[in-house]
PDB file of N, CA and C in Angstrom:
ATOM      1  N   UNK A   1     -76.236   4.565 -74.777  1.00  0.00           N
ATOM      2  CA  UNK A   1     -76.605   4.542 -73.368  1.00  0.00           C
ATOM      3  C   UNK A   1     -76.024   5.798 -72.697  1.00  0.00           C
ATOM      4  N   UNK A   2     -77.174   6.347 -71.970  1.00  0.00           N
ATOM      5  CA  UNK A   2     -76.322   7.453 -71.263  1.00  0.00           C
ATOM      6  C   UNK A   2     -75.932   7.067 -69.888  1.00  0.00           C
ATOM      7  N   UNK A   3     -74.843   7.901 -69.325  1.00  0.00           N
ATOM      8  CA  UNK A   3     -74.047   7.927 -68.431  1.00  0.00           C
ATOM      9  C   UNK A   3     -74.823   8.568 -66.931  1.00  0.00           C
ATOM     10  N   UNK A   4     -74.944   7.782 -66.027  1.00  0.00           N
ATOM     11  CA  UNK A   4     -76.103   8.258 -64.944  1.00  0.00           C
ATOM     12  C   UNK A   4     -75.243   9.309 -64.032  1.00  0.00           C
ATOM     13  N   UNK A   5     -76.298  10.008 -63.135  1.00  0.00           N
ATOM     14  CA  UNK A   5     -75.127  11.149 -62.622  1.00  0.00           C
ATOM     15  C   UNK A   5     -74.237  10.340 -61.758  1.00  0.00           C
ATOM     16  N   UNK A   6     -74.492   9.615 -61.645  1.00  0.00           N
ATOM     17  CA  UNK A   6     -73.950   8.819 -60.014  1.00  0.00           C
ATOM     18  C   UNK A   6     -72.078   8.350 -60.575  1.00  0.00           C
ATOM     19  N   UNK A   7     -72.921   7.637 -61.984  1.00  0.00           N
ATOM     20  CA  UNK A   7     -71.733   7.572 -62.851  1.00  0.00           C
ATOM     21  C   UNK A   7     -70.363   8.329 -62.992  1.00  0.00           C
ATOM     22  N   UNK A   8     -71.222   9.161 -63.268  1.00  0.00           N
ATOM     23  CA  UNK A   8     -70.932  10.982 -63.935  1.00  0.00           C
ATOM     24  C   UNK A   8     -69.516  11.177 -62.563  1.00  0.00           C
ATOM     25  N   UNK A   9     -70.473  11.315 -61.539  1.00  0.00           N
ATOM     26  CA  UNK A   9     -69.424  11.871 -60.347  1.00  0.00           C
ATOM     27  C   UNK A   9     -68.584  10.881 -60.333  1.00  0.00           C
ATOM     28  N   UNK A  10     -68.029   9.735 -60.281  1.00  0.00           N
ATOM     29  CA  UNK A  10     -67.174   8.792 -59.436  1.00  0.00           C
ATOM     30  C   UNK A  10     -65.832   8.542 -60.978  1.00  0.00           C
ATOM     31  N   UNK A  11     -66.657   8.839 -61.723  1.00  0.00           N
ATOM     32  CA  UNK A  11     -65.618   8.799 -63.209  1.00  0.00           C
ATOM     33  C   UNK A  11     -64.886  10.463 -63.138  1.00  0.00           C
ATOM     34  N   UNK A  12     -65.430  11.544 -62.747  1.00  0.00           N
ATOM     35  CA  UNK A  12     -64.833  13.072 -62.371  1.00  0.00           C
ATOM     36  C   UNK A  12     -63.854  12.966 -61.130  1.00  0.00           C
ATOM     37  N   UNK A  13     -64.533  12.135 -60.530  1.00  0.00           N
ATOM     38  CA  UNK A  13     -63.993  12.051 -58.807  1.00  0.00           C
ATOM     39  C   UNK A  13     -62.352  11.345 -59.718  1.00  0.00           C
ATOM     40  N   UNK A  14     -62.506  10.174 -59.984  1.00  0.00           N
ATOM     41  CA  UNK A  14     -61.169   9.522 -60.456  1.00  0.00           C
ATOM     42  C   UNK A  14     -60.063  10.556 -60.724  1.00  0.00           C
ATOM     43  N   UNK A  15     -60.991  10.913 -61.964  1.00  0.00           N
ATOM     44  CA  UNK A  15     -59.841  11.580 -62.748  1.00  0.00           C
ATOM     45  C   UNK A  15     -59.480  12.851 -62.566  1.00  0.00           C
ATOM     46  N   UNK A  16     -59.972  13.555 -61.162  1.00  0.00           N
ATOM     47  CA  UNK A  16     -59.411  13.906 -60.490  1.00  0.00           C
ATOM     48  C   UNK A  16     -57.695  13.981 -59.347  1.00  0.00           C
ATOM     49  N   UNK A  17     -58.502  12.627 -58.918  1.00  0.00           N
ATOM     50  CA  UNK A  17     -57.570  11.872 -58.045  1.00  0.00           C
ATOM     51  C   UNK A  17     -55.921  11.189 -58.746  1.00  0.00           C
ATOM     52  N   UNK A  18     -56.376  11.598 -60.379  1.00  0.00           N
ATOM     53  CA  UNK A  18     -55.567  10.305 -61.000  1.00  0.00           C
ATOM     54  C   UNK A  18     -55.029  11.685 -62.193  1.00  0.00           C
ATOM     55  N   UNK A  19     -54.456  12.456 -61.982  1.00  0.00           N
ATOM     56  CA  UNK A  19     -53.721  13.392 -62.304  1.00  0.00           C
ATOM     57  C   UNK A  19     -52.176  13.149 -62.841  1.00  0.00           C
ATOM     58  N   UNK A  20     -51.767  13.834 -63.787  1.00  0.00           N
ATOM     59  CA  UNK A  20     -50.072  13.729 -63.923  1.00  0.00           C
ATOM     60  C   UNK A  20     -49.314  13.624 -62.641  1.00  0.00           C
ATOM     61  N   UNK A  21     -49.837  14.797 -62.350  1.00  0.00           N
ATOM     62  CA  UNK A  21     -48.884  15.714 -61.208  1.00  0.00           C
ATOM     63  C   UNK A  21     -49.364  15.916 -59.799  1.00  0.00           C
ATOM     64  N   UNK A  22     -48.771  14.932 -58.751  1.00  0.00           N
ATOM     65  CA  UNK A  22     -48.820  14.968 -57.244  1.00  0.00           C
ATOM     66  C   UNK A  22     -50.026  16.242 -56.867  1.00  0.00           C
ATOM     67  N   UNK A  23     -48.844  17.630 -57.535  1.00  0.00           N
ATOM     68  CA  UNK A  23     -49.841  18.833 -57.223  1.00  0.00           C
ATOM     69  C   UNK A  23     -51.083  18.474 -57.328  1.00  0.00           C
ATOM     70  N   UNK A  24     -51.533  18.573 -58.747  1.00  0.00           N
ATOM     71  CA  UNK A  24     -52.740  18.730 -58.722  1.00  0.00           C
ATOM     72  C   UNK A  24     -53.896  17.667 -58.292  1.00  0.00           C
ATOM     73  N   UNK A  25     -53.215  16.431 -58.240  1.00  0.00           N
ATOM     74  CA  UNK A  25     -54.313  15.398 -57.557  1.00  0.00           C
ATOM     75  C   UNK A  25     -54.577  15.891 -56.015  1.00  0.00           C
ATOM     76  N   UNK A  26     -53.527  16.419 -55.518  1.00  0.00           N
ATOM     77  CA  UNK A  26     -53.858  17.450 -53.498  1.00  0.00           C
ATOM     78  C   UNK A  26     -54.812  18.398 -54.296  1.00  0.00           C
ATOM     79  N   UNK A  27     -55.218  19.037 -55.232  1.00  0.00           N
ATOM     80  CA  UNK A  27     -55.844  20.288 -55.303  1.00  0.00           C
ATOM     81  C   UNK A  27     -57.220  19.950 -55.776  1.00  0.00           C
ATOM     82  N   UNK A  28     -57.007  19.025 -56.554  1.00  0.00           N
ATOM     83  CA  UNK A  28     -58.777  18.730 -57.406  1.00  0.00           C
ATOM     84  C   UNK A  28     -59.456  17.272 -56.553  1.00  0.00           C
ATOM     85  N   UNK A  29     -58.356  16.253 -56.153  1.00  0.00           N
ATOM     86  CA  UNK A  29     -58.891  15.472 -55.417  1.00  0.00           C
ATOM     87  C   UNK A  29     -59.565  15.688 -54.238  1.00  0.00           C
ATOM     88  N   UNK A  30     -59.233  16.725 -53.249  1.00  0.00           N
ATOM     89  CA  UNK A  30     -60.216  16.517 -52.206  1.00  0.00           C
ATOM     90  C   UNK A  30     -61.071  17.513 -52.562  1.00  0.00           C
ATOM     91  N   UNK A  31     -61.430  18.524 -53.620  1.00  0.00           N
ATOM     92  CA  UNK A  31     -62.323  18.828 -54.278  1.00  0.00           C
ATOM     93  C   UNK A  31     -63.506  17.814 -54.234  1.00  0.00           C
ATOM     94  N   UNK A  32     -63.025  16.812 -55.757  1.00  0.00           N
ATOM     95  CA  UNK A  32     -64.001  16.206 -55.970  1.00  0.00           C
ATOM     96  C   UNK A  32     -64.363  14.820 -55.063  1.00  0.00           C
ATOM     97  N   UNK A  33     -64.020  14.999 -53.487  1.00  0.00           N
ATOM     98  CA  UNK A  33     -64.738  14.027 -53.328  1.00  0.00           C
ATOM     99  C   UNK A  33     -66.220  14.745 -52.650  1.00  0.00           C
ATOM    100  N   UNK A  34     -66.374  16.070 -52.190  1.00  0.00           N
ATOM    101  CA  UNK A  34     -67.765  16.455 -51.818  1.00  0.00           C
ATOM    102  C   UNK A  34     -67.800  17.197 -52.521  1.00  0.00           C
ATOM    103  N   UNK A  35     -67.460  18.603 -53.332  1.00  0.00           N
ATOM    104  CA  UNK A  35     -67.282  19.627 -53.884  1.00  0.00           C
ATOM    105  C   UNK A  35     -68.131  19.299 -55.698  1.00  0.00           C
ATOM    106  N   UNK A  36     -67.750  18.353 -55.788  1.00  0.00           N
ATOM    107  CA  UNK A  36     -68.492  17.922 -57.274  1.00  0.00           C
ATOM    108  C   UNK A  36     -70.098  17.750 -57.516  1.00  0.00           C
ATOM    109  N   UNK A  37     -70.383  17.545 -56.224  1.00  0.00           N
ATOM    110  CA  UNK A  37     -71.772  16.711 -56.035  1.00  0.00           C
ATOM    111  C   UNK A  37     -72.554  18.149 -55.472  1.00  0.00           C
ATOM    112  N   UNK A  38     -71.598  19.041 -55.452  1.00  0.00           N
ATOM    113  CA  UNK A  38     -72.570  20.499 -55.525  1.00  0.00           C
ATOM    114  C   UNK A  38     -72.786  21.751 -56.535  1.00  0.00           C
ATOM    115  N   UNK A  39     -72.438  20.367 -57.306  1.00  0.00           N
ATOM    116  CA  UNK A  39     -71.799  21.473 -58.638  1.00  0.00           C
ATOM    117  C   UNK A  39     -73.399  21.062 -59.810  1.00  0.00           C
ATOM    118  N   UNK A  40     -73.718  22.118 -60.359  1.00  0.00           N
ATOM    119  CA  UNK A  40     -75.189  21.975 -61.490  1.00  0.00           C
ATOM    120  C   UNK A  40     -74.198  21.280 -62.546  1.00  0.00           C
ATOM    121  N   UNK A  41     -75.205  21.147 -63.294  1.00  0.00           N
ATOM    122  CA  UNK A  41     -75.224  19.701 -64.422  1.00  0.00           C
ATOM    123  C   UNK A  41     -74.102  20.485 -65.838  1.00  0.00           C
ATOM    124  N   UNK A  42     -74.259  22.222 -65.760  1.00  0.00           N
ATOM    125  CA  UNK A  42     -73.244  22.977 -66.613  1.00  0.00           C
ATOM    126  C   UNK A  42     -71.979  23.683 -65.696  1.00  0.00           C
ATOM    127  N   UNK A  43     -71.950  22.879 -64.437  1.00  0.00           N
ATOM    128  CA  UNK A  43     -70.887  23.396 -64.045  1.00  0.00           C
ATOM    129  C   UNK A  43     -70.214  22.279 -63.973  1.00  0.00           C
ATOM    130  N   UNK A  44     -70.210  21.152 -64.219  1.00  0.00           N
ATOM    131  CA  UNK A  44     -69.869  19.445 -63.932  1.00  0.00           C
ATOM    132  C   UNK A  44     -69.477  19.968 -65.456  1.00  0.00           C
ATOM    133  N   UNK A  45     -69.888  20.119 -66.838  1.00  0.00           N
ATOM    134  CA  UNK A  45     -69.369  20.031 -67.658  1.00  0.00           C
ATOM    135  C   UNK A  45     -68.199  20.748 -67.818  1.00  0.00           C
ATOM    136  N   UNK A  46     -68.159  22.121 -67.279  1.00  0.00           N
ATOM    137  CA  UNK A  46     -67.158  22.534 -67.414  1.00  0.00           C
ATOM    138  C   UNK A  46     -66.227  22.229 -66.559  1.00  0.00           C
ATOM    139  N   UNK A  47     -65.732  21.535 -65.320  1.00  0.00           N
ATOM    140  CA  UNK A  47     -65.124  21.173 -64.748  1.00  0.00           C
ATOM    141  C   UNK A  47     -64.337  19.701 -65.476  1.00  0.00           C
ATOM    142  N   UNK A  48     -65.623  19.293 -66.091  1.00  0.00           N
ATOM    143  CA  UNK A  48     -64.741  18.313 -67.092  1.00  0.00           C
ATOM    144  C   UNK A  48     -64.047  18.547 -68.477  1.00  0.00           C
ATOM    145  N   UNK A  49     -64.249  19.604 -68.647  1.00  0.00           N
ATOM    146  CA  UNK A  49     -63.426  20.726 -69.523  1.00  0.00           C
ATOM    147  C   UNK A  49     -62.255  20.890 -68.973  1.00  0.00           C
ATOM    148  N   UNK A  50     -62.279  21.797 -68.115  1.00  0.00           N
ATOM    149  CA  UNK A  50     -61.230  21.940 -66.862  1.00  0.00           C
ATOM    150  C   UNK A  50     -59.857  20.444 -66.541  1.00  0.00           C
ATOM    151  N   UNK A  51     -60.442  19.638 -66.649  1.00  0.00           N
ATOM    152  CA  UNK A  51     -59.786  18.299 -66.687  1.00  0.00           C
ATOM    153  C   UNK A  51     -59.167  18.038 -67.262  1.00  0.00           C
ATOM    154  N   UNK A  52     -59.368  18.245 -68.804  1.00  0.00           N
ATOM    155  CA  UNK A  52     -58.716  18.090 -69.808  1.00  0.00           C
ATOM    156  C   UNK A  52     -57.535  19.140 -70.152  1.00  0.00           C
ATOM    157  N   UNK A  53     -57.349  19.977 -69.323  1.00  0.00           N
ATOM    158  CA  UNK A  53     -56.375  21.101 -69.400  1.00  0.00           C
ATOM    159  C   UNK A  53     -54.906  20.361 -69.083  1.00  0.00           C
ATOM    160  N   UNK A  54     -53.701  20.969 -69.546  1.00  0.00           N
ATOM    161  CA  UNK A  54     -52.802  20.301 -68.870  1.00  0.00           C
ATOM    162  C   UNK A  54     -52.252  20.745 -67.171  1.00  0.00           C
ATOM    163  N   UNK A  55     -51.633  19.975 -66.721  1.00  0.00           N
ATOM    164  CA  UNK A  55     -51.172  20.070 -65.306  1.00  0.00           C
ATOM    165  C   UNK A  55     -50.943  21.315 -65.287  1.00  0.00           C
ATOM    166  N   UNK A  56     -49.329  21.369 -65.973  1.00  0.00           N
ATOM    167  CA  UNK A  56     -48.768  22.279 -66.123  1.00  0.00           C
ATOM    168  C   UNK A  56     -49.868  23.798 -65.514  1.00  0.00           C
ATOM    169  N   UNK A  57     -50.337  23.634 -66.926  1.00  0.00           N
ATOM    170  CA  UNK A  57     -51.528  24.740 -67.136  1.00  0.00           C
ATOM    171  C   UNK A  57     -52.213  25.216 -65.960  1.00  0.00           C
ATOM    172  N   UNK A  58     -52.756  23.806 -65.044  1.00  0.00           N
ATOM    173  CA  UNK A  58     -53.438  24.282 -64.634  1.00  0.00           C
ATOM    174  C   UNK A  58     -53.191  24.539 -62.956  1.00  0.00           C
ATOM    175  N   UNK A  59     -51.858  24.280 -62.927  1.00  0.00           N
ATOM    176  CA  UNK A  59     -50.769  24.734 -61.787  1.00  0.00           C
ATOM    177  C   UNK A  59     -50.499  26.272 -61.766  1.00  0.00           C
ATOM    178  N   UNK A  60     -50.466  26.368 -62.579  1.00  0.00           N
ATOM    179  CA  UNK A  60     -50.110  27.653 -62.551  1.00  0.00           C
ATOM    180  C   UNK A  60     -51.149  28.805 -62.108  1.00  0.00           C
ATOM    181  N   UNK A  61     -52.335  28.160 -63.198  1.00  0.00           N
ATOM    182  CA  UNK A  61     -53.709  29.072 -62.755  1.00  0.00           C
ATOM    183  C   UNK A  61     -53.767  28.541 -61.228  1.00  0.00           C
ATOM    184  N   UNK A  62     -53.733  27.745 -60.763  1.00  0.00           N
ATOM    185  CA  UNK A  62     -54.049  27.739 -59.452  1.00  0.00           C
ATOM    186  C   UNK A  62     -52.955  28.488 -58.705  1.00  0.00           C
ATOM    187  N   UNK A  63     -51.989  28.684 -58.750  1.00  0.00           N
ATOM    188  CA  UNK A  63     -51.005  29.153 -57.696  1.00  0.00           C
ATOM    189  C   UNK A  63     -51.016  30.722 -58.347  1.00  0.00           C
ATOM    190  N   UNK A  64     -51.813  30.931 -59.287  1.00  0.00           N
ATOM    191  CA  UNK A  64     -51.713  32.343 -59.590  1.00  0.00           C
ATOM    192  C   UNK A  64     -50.548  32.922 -60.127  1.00  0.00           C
ATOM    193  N   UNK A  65     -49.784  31.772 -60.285  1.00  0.00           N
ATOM    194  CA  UNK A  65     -48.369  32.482 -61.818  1.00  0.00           C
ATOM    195  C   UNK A  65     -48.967  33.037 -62.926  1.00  0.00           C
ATOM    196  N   UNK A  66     -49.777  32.713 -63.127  1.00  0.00           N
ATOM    197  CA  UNK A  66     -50.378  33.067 -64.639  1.00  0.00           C
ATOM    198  C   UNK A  66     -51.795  33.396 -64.790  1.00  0.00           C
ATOM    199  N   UNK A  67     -52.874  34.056 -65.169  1.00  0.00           N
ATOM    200  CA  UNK A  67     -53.899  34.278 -65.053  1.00  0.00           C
ATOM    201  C   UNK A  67     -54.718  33.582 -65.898  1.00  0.00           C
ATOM    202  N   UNK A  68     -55.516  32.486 -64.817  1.00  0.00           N
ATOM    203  CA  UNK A  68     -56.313  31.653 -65.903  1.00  0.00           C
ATOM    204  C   UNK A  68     -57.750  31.949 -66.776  1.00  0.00           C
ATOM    205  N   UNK A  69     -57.806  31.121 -67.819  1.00  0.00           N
ATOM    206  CA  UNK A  69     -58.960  31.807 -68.762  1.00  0.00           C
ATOM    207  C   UNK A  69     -60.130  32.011 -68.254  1.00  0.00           C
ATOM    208  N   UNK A  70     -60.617  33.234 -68.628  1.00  0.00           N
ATOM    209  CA  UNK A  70     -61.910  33.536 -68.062  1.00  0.00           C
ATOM    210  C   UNK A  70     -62.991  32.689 -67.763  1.00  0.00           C
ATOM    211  N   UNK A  71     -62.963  31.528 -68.464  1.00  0.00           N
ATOM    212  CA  UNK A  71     -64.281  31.219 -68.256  1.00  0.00           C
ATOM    213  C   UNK A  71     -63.859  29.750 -67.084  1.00  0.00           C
ATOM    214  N   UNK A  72     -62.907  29.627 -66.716  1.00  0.00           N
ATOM    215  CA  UNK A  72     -62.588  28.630 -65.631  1.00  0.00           C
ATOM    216  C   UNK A  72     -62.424  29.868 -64.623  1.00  0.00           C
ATOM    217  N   UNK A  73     -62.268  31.239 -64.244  1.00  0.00           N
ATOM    218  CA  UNK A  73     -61.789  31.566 -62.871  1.00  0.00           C
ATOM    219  C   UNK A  73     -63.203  31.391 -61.926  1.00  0.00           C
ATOM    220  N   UNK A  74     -64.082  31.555 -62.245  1.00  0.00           N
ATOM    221  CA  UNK A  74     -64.714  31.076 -60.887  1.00  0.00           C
ATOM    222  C   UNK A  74     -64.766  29.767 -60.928  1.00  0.00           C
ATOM    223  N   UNK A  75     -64.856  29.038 -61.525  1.00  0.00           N
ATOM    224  CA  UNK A  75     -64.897  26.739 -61.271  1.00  0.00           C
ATOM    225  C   UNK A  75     -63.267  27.076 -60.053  1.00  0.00           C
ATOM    226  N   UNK A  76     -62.228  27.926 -60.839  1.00  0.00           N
ATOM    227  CA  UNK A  76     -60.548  28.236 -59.730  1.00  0.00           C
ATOM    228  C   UNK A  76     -61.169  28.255 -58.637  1.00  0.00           C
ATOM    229  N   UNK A  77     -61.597  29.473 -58.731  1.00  0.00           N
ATOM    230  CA  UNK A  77     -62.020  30.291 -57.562  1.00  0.00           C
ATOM    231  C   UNK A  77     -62.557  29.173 -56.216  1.00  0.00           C
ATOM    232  N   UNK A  78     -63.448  28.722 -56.947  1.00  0.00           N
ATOM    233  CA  UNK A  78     -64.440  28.212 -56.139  1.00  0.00           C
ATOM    234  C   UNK A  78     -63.333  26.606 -55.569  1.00  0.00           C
ATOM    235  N   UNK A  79     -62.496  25.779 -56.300  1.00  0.00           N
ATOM    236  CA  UNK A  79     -61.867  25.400 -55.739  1.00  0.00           C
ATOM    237  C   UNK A  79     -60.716  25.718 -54.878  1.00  0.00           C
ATOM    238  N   UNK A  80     -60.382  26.987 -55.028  1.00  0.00           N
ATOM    239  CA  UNK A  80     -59.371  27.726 -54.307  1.00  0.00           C
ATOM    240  C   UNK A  80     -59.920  27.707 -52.822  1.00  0.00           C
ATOM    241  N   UNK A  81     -61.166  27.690 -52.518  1.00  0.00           N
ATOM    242  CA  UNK A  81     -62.002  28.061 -51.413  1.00  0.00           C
ATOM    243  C   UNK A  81     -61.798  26.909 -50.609  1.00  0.00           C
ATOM    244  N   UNK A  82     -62.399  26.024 -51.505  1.00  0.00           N
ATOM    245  CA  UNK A  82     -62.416  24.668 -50.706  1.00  0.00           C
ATOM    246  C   UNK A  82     -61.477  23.961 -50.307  1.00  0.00           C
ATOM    247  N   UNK A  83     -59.866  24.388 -50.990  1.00  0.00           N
ATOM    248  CA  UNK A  83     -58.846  23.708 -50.034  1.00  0.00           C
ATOM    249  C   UNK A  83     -58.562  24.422 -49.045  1.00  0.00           C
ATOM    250  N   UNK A  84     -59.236  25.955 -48.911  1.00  0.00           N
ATOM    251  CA  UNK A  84     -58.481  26.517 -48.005  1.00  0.00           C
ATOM    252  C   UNK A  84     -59.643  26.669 -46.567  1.00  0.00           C
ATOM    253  N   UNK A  85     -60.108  25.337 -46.731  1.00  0.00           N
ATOM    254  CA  UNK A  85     -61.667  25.012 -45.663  1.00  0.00           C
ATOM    255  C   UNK A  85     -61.025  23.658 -44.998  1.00  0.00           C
TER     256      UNK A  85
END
């Protein structure tokens, strides 16, 4: 059975919200509660790529200690935007 988009978003939205680390649930959670649902069907995958990264990891790429892998800086980018809206 496949997974419907509606699905899709509210299972991303979670596990968003439901993070190791305080940080990053403030950074991806209010992301994904509108920010997901404007995202194409290969940018939702990679954001759920993105998910699977560790906190750590992905604290850092966000606060810009460390320079994150190429193929997440614009999915960064583009959330970098939206907390700062």
């Amino acid at each position: 059975m496949t997974e419907t988009a509606e699905n899709r978003l509210k299972r991303l939205k979670m596990r968003s919200w439901r993070r190791g680390t305080r940080e990053m649930d403030l950074i991806l959670g209010p992301f994904s509660e509108n920010g997901l649902a404007l995202l194409s069907a290969a940018e939702l995958d990679l954001y759920e790529r993105l998910l699977e990264e560790s906190d750590h990891d992905l604290y850092q790429w966000f606060s810009g200690q460390i320079a994150a892998p190429a193929n997440y800086v614009d999915l960064i980018a583009r959330i970098g935007v939206w907390q700062r809206t």
